[in-house]
Protein backbone atom coordinates (compact mmCIF):
# COMPACT_ATOMS: atom_id res chain seq x y z
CA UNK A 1 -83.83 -31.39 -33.55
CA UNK A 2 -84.90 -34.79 -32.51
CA UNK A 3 -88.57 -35.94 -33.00
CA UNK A 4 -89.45 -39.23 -30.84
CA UNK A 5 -91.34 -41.64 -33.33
CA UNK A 6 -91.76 -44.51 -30.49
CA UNK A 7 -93.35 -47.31 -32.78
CA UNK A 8 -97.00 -45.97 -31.94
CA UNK A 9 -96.48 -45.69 -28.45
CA UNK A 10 -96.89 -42.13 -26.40
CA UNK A 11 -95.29 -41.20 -23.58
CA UNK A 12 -95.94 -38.26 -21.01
CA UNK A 13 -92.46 -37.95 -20.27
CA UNK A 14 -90.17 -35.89 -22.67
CA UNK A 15 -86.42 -36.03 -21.58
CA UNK A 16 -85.42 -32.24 -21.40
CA UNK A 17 -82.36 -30.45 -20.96
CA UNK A 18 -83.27 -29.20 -17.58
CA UNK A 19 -83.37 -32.64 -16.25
CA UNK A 20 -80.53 -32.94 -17.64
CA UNK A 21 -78.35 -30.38 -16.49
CA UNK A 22 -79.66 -30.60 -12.99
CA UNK A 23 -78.72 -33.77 -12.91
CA UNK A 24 -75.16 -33.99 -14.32
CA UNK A 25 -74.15 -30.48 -11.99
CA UNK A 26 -75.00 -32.40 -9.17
CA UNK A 27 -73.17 -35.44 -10.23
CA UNK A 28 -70.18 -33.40 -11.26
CA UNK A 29 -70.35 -31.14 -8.38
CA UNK A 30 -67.26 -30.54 -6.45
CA UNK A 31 -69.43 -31.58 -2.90
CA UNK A 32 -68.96 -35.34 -4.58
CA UNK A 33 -65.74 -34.66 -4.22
CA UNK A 34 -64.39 -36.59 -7.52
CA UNK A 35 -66.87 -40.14 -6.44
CA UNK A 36 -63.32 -41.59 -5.56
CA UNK A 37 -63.63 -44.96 -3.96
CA UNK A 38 -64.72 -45.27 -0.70
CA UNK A 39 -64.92 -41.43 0.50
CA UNK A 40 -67.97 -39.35 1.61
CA UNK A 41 -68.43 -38.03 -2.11
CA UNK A 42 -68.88 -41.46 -3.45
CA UNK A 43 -71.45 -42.19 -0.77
CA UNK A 44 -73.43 -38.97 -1.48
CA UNK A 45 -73.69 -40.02 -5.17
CA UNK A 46 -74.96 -43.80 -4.10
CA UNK A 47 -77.59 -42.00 -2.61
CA UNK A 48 -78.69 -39.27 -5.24
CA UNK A 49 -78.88 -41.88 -7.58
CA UNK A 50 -80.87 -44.16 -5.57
CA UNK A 51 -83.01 -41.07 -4.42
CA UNK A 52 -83.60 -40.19 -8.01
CA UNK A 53 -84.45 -43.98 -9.23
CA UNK A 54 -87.11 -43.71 -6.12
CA UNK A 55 -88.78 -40.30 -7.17
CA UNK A 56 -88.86 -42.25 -10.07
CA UNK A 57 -90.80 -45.24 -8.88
CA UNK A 58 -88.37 -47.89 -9.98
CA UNK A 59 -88.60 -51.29 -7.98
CA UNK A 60 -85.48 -53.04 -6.29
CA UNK A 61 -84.01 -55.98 -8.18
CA UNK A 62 -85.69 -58.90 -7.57
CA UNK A 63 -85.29 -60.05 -4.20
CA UNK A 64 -83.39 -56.97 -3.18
CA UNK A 65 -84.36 -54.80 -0.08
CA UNK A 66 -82.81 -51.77 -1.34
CA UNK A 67 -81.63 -50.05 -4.61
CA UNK A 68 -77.99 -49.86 -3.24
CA UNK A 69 -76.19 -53.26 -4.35
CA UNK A 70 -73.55 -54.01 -1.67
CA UNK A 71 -70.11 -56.24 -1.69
CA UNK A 72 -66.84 -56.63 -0.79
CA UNK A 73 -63.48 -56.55 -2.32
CA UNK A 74 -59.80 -56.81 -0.76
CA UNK A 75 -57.14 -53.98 -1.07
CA UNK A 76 -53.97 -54.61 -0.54
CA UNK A 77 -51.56 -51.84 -0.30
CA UNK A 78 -47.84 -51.92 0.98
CA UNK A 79 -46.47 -50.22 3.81
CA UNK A 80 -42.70 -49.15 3.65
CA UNK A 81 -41.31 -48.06 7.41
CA UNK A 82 -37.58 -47.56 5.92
CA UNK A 83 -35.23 -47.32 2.99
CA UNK A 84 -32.05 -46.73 3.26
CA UNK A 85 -28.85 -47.00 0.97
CA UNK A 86 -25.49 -46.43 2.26
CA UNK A 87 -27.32 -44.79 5.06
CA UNK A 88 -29.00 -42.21 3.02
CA UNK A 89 -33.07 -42.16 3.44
CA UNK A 90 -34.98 -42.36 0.64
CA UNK A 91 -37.74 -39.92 -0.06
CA UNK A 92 -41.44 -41.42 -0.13
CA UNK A 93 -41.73 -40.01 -3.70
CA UNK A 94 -39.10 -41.84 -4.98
CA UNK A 95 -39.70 -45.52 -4.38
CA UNK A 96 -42.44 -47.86 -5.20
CA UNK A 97 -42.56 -51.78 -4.06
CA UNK A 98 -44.19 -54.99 -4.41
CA UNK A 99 -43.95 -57.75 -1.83
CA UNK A 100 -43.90 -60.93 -0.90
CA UNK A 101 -45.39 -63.03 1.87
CA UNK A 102 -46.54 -60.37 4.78
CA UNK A 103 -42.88 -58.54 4.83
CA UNK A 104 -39.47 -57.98 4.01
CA UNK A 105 -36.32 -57.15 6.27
CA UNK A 106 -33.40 -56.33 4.15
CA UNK A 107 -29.98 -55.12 5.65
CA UNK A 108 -25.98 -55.36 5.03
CA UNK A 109 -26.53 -59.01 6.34
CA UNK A 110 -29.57 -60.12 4.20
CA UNK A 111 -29.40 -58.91 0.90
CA UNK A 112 -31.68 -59.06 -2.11
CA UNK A 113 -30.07 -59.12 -5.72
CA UNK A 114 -29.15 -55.45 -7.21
CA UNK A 115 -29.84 -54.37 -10.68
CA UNK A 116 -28.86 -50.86 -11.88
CA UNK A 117 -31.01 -48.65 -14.40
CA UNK A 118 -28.51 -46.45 -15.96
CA UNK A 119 -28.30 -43.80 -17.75
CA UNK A 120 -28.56 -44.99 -21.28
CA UNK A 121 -30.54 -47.97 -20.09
CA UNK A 122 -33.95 -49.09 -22.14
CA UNK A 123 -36.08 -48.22 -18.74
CA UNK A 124 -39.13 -50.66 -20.06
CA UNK A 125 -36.79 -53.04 -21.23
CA UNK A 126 -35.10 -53.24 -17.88
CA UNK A 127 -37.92 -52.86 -15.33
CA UNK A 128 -39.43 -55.82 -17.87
CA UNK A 129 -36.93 -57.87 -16.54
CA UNK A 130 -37.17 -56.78 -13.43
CA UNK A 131 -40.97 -57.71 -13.09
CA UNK A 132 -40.14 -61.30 -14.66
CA UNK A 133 -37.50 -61.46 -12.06
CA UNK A 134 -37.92 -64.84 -10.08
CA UNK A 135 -35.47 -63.58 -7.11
CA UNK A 136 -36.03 -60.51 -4.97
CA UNK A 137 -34.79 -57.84 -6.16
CA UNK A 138 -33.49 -54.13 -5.21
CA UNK A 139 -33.69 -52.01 -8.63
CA UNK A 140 -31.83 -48.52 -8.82
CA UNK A 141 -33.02 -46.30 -11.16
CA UNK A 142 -30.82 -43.41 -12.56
CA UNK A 143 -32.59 -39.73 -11.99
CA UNK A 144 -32.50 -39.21 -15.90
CA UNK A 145 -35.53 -41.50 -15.94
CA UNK A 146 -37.31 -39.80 -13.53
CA UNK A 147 -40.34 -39.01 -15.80
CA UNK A 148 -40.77 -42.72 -16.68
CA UNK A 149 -40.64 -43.66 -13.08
CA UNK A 150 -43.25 -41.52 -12.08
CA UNK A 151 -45.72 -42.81 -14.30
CA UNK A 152 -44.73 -47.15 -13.22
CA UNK A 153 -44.74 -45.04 -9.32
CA UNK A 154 -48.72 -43.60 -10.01
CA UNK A 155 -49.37 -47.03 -10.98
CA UNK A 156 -47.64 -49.26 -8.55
CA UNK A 157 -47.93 -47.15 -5.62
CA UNK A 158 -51.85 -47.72 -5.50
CA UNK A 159 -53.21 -50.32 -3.56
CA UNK A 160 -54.31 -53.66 -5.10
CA UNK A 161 -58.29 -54.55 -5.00
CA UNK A 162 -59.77 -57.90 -5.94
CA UNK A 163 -62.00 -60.33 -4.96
CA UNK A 164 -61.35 -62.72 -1.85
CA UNK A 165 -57.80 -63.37 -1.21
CA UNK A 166 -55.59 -60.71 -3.11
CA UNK A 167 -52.82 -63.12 -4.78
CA UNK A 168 -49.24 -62.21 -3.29
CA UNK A 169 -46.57 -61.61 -5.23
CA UNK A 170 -44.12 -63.93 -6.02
CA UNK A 171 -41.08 -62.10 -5.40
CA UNK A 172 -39.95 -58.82 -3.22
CA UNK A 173 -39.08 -55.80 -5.25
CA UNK A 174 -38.50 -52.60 -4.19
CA UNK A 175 -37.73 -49.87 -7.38
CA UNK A 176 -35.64 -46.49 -6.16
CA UNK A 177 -34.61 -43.31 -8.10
CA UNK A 178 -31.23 -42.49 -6.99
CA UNK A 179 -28.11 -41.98 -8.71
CA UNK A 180 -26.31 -44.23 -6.53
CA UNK A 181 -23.92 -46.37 -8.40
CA UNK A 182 -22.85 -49.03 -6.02
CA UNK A 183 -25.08 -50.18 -2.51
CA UNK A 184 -22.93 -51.23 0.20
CA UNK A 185 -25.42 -50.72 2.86
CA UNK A 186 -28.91 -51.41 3.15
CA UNK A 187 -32.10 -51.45 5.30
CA UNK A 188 -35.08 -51.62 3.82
CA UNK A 189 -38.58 -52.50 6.22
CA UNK A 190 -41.33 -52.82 4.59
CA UNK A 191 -45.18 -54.96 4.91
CA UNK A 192 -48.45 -55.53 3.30
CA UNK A 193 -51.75 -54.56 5.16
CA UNK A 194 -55.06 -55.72 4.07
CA UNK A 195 -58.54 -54.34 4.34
CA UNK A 196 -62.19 -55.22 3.49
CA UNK A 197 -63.92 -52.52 1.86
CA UNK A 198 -67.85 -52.08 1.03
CA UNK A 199 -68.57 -51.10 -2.59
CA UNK A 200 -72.12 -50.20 -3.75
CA UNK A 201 -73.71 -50.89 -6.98
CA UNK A 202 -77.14 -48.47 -7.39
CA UNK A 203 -79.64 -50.44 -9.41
CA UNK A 204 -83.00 -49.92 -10.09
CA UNK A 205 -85.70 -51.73 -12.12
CA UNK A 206 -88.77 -51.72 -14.47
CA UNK A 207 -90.32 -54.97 -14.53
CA UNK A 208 -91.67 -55.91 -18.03
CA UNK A 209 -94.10 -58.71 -18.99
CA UNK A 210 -90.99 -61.09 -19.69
CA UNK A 211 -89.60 -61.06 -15.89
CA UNK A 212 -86.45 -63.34 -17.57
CA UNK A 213 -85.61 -61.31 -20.27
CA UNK A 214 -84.05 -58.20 -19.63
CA UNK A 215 -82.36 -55.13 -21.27
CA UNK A 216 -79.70 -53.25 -19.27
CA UNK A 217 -78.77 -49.52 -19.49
CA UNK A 218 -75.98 -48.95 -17.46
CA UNK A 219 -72.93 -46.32 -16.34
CA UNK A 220 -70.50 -45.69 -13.91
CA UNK A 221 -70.63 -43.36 -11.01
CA UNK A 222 -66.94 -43.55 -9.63
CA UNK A 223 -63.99 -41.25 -10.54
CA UNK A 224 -60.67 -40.07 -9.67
CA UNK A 225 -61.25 -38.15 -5.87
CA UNK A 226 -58.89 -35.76 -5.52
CA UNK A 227 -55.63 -34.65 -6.89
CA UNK A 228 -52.72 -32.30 -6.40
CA UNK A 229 -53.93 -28.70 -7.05
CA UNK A 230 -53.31 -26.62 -10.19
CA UNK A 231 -54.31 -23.35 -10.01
CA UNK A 232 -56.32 -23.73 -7.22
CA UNK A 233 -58.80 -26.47 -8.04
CA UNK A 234 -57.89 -30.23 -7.01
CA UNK A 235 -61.38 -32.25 -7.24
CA UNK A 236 -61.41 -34.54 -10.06
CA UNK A 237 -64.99 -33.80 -10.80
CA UNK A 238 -65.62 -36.25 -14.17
CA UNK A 239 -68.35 -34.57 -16.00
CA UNK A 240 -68.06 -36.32 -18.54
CA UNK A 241 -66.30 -39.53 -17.88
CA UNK A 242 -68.91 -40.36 -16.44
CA UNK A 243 -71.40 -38.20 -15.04
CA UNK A 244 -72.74 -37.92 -18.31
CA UNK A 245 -73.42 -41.57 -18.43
CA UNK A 246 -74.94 -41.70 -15.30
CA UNK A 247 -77.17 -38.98 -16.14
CA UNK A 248 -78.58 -40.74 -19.42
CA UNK A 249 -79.67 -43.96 -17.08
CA UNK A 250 -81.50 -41.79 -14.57
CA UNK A 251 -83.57 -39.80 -17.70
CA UNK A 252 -83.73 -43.12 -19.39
CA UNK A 253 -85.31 -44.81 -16.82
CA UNK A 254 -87.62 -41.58 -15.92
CA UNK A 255 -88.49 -41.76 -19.90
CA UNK A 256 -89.54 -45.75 -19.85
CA UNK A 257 -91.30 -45.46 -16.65
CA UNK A 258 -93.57 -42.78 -18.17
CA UNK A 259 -94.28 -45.19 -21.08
CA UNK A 260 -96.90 -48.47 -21.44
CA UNK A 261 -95.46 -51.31 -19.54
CA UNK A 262 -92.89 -52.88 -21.31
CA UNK A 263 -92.63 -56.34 -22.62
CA UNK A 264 -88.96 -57.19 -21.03
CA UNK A 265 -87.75 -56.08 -18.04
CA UNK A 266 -85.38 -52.79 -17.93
CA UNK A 267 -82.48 -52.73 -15.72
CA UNK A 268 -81.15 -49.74 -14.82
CA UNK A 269 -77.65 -49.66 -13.05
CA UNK A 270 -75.07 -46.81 -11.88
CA UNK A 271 -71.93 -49.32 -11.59
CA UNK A 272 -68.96 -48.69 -8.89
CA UNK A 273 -65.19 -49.19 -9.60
CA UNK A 274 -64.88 -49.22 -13.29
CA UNK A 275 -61.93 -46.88 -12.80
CA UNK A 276 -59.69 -49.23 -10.34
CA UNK A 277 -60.65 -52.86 -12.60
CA UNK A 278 -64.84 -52.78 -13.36
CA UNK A 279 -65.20 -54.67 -9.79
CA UNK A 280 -68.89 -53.06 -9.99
CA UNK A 281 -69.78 -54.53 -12.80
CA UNK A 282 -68.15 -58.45 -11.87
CA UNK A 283 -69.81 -58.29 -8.97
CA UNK A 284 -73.08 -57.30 -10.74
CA UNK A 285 -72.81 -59.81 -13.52
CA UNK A 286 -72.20 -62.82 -11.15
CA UNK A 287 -75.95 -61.97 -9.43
CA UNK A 288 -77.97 -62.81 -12.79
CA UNK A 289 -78.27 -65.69 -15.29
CA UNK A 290 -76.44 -63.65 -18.36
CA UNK A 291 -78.66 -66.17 -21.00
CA UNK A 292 -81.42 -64.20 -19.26
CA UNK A 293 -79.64 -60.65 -20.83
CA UNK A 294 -80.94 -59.57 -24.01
CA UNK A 295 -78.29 -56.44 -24.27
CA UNK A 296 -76.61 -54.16 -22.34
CA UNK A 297 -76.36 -50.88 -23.43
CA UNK A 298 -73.39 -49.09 -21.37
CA UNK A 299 -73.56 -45.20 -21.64
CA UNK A 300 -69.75 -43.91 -21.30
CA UNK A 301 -68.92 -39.95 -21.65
CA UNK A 302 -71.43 -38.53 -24.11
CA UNK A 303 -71.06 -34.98 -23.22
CA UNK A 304 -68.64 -34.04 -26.57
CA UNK A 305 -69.38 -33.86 -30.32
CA UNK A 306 -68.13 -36.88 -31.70
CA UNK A 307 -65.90 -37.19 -35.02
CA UNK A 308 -68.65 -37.60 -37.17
CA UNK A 309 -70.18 -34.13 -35.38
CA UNK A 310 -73.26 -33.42 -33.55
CA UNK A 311 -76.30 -35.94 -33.21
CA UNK A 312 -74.04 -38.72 -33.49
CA UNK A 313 -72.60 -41.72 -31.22
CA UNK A 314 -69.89 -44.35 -31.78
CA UNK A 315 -70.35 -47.54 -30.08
CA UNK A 316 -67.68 -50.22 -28.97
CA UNK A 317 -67.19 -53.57 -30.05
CA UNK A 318 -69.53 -53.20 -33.29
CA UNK A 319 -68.66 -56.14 -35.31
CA UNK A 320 -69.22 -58.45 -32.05
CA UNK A 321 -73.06 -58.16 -32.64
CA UNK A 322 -75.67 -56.73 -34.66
CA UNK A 323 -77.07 -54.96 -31.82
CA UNK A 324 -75.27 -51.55 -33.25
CA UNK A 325 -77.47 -51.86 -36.67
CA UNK A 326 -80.42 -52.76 -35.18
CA UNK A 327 -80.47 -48.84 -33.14
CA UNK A 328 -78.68 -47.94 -36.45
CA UNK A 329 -82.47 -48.94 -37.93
CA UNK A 330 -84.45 -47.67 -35.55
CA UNK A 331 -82.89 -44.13 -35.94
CA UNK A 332 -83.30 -44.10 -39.78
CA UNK A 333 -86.07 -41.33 -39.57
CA UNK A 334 -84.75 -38.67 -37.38
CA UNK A 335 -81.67 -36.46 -37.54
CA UNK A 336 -79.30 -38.61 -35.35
CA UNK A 337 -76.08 -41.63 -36.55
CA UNK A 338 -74.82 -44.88 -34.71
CA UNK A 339 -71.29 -45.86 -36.31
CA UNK A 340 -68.89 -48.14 -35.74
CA UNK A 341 -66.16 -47.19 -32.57
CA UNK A 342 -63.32 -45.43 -34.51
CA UNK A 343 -60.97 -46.09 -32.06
CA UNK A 344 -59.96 -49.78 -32.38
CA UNK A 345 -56.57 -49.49 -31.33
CA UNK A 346 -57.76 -48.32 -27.84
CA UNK A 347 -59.26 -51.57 -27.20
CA UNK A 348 -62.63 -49.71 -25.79
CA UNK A 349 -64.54 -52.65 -26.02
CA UNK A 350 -62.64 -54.51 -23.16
CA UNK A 351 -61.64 -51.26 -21.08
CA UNK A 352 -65.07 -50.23 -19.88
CA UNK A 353 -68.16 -51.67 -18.13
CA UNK A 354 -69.66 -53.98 -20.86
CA UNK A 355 -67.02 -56.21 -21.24
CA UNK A 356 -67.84 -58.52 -18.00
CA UNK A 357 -71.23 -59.42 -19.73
CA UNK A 358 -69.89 -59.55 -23.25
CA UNK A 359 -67.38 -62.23 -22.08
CA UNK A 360 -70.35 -64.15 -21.02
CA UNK A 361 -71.96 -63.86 -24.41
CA UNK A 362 -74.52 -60.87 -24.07
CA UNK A 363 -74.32 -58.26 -26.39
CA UNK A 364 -73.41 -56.12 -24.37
CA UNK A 365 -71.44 -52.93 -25.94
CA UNK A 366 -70.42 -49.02 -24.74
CA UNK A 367 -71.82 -46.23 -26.33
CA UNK A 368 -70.09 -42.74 -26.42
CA UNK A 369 -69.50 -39.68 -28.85
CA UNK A 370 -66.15 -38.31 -26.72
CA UNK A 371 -63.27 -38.51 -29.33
CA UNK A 372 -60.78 -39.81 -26.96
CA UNK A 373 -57.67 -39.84 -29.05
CA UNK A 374 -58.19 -35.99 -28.55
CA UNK A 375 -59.64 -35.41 -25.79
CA UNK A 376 -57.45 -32.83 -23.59
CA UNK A 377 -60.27 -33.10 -20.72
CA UNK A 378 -60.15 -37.28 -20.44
CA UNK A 379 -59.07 -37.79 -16.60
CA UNK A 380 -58.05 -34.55 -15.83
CA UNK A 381 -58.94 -32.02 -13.41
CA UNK A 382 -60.36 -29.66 -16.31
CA UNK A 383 -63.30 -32.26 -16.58
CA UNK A 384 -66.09 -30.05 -15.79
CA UNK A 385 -69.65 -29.29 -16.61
CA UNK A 386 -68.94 -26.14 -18.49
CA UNK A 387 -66.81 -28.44 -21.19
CA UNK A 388 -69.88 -30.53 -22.39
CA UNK A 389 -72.82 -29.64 -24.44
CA UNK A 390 -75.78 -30.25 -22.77
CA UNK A 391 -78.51 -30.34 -25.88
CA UNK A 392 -76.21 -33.16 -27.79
CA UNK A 393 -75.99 -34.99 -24.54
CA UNK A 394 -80.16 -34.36 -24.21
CA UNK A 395 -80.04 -35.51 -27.93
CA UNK A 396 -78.09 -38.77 -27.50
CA UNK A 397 -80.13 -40.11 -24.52
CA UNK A 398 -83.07 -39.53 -26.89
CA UNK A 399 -81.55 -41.26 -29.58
CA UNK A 400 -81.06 -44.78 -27.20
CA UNK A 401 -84.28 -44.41 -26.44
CA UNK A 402 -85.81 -44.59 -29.64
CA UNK A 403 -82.95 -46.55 -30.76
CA UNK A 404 -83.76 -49.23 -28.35
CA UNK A 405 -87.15 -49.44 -28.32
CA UNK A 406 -87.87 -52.17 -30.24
CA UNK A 407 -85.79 -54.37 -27.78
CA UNK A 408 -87.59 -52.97 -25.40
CA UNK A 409 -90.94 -53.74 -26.81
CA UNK A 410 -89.58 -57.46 -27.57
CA UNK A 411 -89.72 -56.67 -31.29
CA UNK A 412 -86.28 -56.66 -31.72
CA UNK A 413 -83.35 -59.31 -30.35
CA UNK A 414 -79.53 -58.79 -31.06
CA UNK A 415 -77.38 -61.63 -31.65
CA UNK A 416 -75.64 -62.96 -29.13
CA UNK A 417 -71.95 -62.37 -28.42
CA UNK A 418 -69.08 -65.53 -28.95
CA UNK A 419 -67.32 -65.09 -26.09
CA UNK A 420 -64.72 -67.01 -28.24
CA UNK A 421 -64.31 -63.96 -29.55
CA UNK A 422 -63.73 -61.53 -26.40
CA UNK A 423 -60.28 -61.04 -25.32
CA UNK A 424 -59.85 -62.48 -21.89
């Protein structure tokens, strides 16, 4: 059991494992309907969160008229009308393409270059070419590799977001799974349509005696929508990855608004699109001075024992700072362990939400206890509220609590991130 020793100060908040639960099973309920982007589901968790932050009594950020953070981003997605080879239509499952320009019109007259994947072809070897390729190019791809190509399909056949103008592609390429040895006829139609779509950041805030120092705690709220059914159930419904997150920054920030006011100013943030790119978190990091950032602490599926066992949490990106042994400190009279991320070859420290600010210098690292190199529930429909265990994740929160405190209180400052050092 965890006992809160909070440097003298009291608080008349105690984060409880009701709170808790009630507020992951509504995060991970299937009316969110897997927080994909843009969908109803998504916008129903924008507004729980921001609902919550409210009951709360959190301000807006700074100028800010509302707790909902809104921007823009460009998706670009292709649109193939026709492909055909030797006058045989191609199924919609079994090509994938990347274009140039706004079109392409190929036919018997205006052919692109041909390149086979056979049968005891290298596939990534191949398509590596193929994707260095400075000519247009029609790729055939023998049936044998069909599992291979549906994996490069999942990933190329999904639309492609960014900021402002979406750079085209160099080069048309169009990749087909069909046994077909030799192409003598073609037609293949195809065009890129762009869109503008809103995303929404939920932030809410604590304002501290320091108004330019700040400490973030932050998570994202997106996941994967909605999937192909197995065995009846087809809502990707991310309990833990990462409703679990999300619910630690709502009880944190009902914990620190219970408590004195604090000397720096607390941040509390519920990030969009981490799963497509961490477009959320860009967006959010270009809106303050990052010198102005004391630390981010980024919450990221705590709902699992970790491999050290209960009452502990791993965090990212370790050696980049020393904020991991200053809550390593802080936790050195109750029952709970920070360690090191024993994942390095993952790369976790660039793959999730801190890495925007950590690239600017902030120490700004992930925690989780999920053992991912394990995990049989990690984006997968099975991802559900009856997998985690609610008193560690009730324990954890705790733990960056008291952990943090003495950033919070202004006691404590990490060191500061080279971003020399941060993989671009």
């Amino acid at each position: 059991m965890i006992v809160l020793v909070l440097f003298g100060c009291t608080t008349s908040y105690k984060i409880n494992e009701k709170e808790v639960e009630r507020i992951l099973t509504v995060l991970s309920s299937d009316e969110m309907g897997g927080r994909t982007l843009n969908s109803e589901g998504i916008e129903k968790a924008a507004t729980f969160i921001a609902n919550e932050f409210e009951s709360i009594g959190l301000a807006e950020i700074r100028e800010a008229k509302s707790y909902k953070q809104h921007f823009n981003i460009n998706s670009t997605s292709v649109e193939v009308a026709k492909i055909e080879i030797n006058g045989q239509p191609i199924g919609s499952k079994s090509y994938f393409a990347k274009v140039s320009g706004e079109s392409i019109s190929w036919n018997k007259e205006k052919m692109p270059d041909i390149m086979f994947v056979k049968e005891e072809d290298d596939f990534r070897q191949t398509l590596g070419a193929a994707l260095s390729s400075d000519k247009d190019l029609l790729i055939v791809i023998s049936d044998v590799h069909k599992t291979m190509f549906d994996r490069y399909y999942a990933y190329f056949s999904k639309p492609s977001i960014g900021f402002g103008d979406v750079e085209m592609e160099p080069v048309s390429l169009v990749f087909v799974l069909s046994n077909t040895d030799a192409v003598n006829n073609l037609e293949v139609e195809a065009a890129i349509h762009m869109k503008e779509q809103e995303l929404t950041n939920v932030i809410g805030v604590i304002e501290g005696n320091r108004l330019n120092e700040m400490v973030v705690y932050s998570s994202h709220y997106d996941h994967l929508g909605i999937g192909t059914p197995v065995d009846g159930d087809s809502i990707y419904n991310g309990a833990n990855d990462d409703a679990s997150g999300v619910t630690a920054v709502i009880e944190l920030a009902r914990y620190f608004k219970n408590q004195p006011k604090p000397e720096r100013t607390l941040v509390f943030v519920a990030f969009t699109a981490e799963e497509v790119g961490g477009f959320g978190s860009q967006y959010f990091s270009k809106q303050l001075n990052p010198n102005e950032i004391v630390a981010m602490l980024n919450i990221e599926m705590i709902g699992k024992e970790s491999k050290v066992g209960l009452n502990s949490a791993w965090m990212s990106g370790w050696d980049k700072s020393d904020l991991g042994e200053i809550l390593k400190t802080n936790l050195n009279k109750i029952d709970f362990k920070f360690f090191a991320d024993p994942y390095p070859k993952q790369n976790l420290f660039y793959r999730s939400d801190n890495a925007t600010l950590a690239r600017l210098g902030v120490p700004a690292h992930s925690i989780s206890t999920t053992q991912i190199d394990i995990d049989t529930d990690y984006h997968q429909l099975s991802d559900e509220i009856e997998t985690l265990d609610i008193t560690n994740i009730t324990n954890t929160i705790k733990a960056i609590a008291v952990g943090s405190q003495g950033i919070v209180n202004g006691a404590q400052t990490p060191s500061r991130i080279d971003p020399n050092e941060v993989k671009k």
